[in-house]
PDB file of N, CA and C in Angstrom:
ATOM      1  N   UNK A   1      -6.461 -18.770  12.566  1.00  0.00           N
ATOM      2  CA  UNK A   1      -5.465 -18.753  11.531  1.00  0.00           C
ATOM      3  C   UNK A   1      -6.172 -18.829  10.179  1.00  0.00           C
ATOM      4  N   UNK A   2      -5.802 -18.298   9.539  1.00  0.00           N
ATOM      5  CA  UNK A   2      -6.585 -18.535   7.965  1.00  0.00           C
ATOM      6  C   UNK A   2      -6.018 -19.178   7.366  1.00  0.00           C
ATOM      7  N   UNK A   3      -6.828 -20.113   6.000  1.00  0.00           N
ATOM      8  CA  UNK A   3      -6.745 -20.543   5.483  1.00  0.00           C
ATOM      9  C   UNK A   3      -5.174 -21.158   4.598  1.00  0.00           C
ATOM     10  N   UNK A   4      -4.710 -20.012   4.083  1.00  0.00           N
ATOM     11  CA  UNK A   4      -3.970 -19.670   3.866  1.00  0.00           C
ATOM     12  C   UNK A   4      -2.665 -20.402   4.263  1.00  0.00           C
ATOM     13  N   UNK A   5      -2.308 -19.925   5.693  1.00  0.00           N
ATOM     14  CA  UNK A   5      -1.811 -20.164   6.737  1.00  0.00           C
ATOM     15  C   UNK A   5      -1.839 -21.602   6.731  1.00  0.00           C
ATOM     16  N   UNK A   6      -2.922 -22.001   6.735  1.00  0.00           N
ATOM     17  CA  UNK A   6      -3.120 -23.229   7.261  1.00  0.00           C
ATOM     18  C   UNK A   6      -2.966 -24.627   6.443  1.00  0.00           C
ATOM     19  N   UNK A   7      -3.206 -24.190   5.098  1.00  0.00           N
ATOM     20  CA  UNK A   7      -2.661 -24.729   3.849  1.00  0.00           C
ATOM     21  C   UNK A   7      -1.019 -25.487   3.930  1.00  0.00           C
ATOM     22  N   UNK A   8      -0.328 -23.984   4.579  1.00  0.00           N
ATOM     23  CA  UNK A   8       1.035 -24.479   4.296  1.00  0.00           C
ATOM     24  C   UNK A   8       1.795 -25.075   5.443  1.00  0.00           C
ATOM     25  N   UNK A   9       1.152 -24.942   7.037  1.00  0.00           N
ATOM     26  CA  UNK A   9       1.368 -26.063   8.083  1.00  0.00           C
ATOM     27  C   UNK A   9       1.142 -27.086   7.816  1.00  0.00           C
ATOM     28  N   UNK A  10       0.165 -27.317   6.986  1.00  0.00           N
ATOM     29  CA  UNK A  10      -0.044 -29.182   6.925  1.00  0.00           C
ATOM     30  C   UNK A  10       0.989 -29.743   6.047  1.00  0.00           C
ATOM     31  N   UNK A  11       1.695 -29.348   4.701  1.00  0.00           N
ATOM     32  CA  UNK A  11       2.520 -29.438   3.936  1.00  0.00           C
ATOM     33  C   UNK A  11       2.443 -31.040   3.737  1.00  0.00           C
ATOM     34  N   UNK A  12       1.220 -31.026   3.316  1.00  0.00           N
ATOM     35  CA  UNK A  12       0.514 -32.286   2.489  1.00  0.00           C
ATOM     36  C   UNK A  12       1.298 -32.366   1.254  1.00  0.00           C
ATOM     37  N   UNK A  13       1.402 -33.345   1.262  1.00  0.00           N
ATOM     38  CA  UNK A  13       2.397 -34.257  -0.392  1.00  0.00           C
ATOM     39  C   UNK A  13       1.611 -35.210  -0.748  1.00  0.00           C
ATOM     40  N   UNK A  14       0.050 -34.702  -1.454  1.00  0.00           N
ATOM     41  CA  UNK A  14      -0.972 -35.492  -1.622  1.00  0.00           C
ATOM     42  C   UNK A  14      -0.611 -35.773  -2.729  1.00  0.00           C
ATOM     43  N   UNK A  15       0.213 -35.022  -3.833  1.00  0.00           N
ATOM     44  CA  UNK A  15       0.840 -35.625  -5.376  1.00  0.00           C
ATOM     45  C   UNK A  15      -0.276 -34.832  -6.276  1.00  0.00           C
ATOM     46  N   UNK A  16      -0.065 -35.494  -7.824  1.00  0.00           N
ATOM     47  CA  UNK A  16      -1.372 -35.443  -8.353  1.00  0.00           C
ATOM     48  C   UNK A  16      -2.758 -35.169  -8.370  1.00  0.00           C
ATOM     49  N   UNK A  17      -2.731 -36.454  -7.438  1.00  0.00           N
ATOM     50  CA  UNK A  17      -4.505 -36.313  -7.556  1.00  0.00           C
ATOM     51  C   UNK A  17      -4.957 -35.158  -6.427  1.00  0.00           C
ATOM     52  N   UNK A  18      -4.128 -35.350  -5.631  1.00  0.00           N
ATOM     53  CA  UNK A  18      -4.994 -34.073  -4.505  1.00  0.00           C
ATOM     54  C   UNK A  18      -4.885 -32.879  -5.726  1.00  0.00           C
ATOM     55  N   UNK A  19      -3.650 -32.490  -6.060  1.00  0.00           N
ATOM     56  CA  UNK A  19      -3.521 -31.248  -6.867  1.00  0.00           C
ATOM     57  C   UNK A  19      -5.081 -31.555  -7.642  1.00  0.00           C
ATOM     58  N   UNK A  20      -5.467 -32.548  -8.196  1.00  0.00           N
ATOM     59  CA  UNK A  20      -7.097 -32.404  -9.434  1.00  0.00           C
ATOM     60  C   UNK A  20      -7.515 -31.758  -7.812  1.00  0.00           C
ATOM     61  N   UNK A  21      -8.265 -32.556  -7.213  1.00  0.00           N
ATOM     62  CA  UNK A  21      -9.040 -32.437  -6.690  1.00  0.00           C
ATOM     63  C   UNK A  21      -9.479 -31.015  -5.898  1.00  0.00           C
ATOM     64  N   UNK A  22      -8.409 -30.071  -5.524  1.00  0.00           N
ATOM     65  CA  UNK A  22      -8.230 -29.163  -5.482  1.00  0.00           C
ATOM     66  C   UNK A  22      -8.501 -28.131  -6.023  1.00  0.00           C
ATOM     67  N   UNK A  23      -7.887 -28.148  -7.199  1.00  0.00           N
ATOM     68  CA  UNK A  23      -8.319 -27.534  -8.261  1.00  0.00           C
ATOM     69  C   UNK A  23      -9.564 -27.739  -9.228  1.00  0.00           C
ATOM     70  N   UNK A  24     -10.448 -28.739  -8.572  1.00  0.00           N
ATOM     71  CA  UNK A  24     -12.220 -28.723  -9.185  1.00  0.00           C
ATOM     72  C   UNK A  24     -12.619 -28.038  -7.684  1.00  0.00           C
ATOM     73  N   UNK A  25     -11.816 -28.409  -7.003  1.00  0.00           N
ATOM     74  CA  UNK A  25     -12.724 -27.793  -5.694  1.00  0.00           C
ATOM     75  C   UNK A  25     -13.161 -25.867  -6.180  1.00  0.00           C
ATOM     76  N   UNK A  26     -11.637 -25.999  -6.196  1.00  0.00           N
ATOM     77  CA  UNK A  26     -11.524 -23.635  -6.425  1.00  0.00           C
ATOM     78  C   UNK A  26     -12.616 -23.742  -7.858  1.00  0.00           C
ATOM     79  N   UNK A  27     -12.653 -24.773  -9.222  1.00  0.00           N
ATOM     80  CA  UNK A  27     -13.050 -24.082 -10.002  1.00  0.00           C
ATOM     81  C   UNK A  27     -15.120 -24.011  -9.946  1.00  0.00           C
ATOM     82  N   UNK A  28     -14.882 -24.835  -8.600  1.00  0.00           N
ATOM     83  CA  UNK A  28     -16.568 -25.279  -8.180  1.00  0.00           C
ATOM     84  C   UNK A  28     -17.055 -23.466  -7.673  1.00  0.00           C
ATOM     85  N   UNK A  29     -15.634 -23.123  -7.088  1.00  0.00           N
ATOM     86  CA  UNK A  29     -16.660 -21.836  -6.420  1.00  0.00           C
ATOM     87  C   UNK A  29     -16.395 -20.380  -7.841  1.00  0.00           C
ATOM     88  N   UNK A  30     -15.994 -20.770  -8.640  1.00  0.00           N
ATOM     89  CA  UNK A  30     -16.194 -19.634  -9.204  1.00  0.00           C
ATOM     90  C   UNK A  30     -17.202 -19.268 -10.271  1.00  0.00           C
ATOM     91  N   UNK A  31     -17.566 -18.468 -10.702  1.00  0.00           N
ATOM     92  CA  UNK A  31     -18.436 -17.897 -11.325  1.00  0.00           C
ATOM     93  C   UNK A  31     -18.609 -17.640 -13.000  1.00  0.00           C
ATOM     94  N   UNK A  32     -18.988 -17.290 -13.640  1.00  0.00           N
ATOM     95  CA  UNK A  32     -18.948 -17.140 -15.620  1.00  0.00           C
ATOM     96  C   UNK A  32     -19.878 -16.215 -16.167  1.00  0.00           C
ATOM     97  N   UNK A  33     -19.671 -15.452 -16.919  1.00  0.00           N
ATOM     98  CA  UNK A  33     -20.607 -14.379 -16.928  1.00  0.00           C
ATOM     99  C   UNK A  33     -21.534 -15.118 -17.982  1.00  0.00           C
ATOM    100  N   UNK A  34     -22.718 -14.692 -18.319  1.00  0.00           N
ATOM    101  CA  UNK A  34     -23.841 -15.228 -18.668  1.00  0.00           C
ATOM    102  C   UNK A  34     -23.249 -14.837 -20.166  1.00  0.00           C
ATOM    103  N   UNK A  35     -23.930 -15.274 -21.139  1.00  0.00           N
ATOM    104  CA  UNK A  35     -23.893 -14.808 -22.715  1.00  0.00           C
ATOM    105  C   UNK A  35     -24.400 -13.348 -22.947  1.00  0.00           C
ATOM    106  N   UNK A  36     -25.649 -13.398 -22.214  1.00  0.00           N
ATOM    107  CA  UNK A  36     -25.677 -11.665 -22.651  1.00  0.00           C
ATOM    108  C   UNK A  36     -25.100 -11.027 -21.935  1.00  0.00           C
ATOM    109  N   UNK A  37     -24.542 -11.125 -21.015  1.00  0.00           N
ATOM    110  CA  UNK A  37     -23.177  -9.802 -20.374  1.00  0.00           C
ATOM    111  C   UNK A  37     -21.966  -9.781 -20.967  1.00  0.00           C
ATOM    112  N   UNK A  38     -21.270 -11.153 -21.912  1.00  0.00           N
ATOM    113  CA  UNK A  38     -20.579 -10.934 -22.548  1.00  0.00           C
ATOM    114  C   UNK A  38     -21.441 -10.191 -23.839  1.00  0.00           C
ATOM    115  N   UNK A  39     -21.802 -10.352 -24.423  1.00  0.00           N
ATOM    116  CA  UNK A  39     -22.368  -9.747 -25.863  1.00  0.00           C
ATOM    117  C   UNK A  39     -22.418  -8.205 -25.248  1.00  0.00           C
ATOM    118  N   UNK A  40     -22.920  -7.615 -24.308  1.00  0.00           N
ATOM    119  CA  UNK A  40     -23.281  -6.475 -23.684  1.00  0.00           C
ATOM    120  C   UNK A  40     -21.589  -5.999 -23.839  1.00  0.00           C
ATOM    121  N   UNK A  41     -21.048  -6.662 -22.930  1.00  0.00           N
ATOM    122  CA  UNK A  41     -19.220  -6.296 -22.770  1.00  0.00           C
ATOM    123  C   UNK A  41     -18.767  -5.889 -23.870  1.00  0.00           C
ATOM    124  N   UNK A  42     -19.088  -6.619 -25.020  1.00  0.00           N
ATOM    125  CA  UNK A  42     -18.012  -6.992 -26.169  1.00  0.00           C
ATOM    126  C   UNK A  42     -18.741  -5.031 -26.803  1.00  0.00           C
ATOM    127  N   UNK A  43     -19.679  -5.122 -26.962  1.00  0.00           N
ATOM    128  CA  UNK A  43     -20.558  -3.840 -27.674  1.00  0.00           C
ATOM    129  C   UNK A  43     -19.960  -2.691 -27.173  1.00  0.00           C
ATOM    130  N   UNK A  44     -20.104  -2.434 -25.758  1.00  0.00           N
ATOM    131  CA  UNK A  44     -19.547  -1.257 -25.152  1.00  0.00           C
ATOM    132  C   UNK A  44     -17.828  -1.730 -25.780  1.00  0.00           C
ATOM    133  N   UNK A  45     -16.860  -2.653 -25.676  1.00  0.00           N
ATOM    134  CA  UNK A  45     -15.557  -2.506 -25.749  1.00  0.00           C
ATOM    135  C   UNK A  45     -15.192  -1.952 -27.998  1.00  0.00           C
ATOM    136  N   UNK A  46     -16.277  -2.444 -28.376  1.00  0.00           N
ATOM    137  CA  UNK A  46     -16.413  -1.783 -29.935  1.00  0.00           C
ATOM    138  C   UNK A  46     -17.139  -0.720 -30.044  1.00  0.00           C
ATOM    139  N   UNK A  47     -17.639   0.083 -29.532  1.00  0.00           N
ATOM    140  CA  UNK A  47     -18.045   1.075 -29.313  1.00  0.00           C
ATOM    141  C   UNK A  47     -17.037   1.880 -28.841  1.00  0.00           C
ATOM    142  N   UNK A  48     -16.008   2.246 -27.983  1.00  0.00           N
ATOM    143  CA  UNK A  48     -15.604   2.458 -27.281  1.00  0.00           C
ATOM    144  C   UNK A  48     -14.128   2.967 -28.209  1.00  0.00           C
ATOM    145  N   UNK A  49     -14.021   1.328 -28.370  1.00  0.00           N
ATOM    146  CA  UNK A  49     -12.696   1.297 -29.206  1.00  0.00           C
ATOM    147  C   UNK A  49     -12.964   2.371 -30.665  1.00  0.00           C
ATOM    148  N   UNK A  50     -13.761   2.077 -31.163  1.00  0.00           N
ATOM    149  CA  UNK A  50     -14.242   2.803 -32.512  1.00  0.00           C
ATOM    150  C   UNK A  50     -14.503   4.824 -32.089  1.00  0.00           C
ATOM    151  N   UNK A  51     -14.842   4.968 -30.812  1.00  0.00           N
ATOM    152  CA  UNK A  51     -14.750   6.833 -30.194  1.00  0.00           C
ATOM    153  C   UNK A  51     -13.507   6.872 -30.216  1.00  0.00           C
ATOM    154  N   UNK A  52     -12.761   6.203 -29.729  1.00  0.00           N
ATOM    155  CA  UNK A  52     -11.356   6.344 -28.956  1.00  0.00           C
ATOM    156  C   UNK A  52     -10.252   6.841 -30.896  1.00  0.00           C
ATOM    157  N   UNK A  53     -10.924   5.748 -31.468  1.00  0.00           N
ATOM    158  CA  UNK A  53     -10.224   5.908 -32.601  1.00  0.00           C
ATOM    159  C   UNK A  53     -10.533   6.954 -33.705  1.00  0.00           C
ATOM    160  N   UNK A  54     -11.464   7.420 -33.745  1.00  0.00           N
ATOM    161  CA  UNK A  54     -11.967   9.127 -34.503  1.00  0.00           C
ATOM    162  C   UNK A  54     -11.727  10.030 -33.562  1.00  0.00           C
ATOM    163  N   UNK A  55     -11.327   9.714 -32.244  1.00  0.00           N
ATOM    164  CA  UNK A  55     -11.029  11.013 -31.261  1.00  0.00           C
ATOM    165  C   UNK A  55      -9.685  10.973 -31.970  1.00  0.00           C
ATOM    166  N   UNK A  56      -8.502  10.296 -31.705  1.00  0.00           N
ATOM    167  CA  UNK A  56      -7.451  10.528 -32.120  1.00  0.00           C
ATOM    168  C   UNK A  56      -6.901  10.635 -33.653  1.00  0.00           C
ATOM    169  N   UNK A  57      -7.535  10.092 -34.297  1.00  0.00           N
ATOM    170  CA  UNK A  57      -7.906  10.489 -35.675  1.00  0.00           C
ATOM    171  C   UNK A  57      -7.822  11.989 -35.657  1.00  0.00           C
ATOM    172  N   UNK A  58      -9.094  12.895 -34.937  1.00  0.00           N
ATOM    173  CA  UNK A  58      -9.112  14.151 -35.129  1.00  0.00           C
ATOM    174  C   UNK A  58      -7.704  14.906 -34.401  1.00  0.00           C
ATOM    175  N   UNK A  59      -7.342  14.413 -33.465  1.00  0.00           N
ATOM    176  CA  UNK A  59      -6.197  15.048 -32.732  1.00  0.00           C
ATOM    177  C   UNK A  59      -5.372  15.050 -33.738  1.00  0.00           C
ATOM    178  N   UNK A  60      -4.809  13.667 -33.952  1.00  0.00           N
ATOM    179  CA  UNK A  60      -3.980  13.579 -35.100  1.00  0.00           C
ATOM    180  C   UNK A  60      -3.788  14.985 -36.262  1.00  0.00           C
ATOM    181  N   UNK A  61      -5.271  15.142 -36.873  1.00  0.00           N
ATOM    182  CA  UNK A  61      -5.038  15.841 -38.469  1.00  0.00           C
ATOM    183  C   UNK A  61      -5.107  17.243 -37.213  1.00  0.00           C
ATOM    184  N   UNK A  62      -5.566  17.475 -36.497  1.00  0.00           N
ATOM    185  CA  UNK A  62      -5.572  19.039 -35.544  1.00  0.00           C
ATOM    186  C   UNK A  62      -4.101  19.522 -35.606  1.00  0.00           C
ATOM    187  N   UNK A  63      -3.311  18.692 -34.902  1.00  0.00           N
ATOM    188  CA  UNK A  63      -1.962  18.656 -34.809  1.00  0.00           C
ATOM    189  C   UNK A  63      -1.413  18.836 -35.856  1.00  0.00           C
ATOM    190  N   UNK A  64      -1.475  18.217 -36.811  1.00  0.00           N
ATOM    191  CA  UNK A  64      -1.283  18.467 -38.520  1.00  0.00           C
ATOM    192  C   UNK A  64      -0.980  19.818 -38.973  1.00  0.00           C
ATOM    193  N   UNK A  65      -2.258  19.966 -38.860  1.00  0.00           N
ATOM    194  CA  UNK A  65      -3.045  20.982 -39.122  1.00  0.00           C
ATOM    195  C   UNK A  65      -1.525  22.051 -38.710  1.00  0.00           C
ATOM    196  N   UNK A  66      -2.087  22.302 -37.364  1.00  0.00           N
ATOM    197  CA  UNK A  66      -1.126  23.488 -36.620  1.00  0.00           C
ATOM    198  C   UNK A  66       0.378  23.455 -36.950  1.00  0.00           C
ATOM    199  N   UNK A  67       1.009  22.082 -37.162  1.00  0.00           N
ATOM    200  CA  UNK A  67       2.226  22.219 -37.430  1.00  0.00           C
ATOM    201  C   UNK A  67       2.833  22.761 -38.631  1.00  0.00           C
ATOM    202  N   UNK A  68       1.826  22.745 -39.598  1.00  0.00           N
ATOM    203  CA  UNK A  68       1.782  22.837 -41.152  1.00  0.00           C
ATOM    204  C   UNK A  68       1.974  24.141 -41.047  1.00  0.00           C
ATOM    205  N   UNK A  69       1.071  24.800 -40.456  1.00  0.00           N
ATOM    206  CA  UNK A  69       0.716  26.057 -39.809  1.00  0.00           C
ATOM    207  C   UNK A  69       2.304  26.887 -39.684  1.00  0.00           C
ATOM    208  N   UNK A  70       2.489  26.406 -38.735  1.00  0.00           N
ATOM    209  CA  UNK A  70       4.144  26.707 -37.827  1.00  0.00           C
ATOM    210  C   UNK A  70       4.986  26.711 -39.327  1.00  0.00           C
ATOM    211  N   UNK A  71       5.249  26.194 -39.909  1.00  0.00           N
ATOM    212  CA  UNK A  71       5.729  25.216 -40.641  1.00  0.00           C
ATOM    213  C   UNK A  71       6.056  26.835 -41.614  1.00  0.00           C
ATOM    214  N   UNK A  72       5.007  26.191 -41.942  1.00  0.00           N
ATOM    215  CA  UNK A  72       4.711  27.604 -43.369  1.00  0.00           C
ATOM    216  C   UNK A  72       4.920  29.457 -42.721  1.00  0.00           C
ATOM    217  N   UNK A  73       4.774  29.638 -41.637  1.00  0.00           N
ATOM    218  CA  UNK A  73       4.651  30.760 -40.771  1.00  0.00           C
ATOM    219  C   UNK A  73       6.232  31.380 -40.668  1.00  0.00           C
ATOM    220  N   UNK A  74       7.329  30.140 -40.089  1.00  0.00           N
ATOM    221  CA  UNK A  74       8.450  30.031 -39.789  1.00  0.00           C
ATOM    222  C   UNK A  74       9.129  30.277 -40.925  1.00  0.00           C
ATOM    223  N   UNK A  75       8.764  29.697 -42.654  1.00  0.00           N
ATOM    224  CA  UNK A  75       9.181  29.723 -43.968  1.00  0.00           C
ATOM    225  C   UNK A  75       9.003  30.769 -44.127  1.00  0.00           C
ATOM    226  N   UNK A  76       7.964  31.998 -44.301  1.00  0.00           N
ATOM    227  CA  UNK A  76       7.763  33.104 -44.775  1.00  0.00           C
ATOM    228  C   UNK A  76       8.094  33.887 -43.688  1.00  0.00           C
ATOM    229  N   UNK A  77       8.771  33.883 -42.526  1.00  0.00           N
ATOM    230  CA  UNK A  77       9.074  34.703 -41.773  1.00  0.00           C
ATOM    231  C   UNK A  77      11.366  34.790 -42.294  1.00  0.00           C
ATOM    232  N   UNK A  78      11.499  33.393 -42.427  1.00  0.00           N
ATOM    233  CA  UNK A  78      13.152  33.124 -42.501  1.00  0.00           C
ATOM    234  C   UNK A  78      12.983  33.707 -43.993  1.00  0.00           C
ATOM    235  N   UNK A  79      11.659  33.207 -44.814  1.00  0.00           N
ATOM    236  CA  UNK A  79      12.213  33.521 -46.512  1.00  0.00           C
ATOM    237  C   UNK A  79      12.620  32.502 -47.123  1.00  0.00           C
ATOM    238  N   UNK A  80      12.151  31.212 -46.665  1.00  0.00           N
ATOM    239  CA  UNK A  80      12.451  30.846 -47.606  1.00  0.00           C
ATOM    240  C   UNK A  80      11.204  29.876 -48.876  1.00  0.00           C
TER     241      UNK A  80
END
């Protein structure tokens, strides 16, 4: 049976303190990324963010661009 499972057959009413104790237990097994993998993270996510934002920048005025296009095309075709 796993864990899991087995957690909720016992349906322990340890209160409080079991709840701490428990919860240093889970935060004993987990892990933290080192300082330079965050600094590494953070670079690629500003990097990233900063392409993402001159890509659409250019879409943006492209689109512009063409509609202006339409725009003016549609005017001298109706006359006005």
């Amino acid at each position: 049976m796993s864990e899991a499972v087995d957690t909720l057959d016992k349906k322990d009413k340890g209160g409080v303190g079991t709840f701490v104790r428990e919860t240093r237990e889970e935060l004993n097994k987990t892990t933290f990324p080192s300082s330079n993998d965050v600094k590494n993270t953070t670079i690629i996510v500003i990097i990233n963010v900063i392409f993402f934002a001159i890509y659409l920048f250019l879409i943006d005025k492209g689109w512009t661009y063409v509609l202006e296009g339409l725009t003016w095309l549609v005017n001298k075709i109706a006359g006005i």
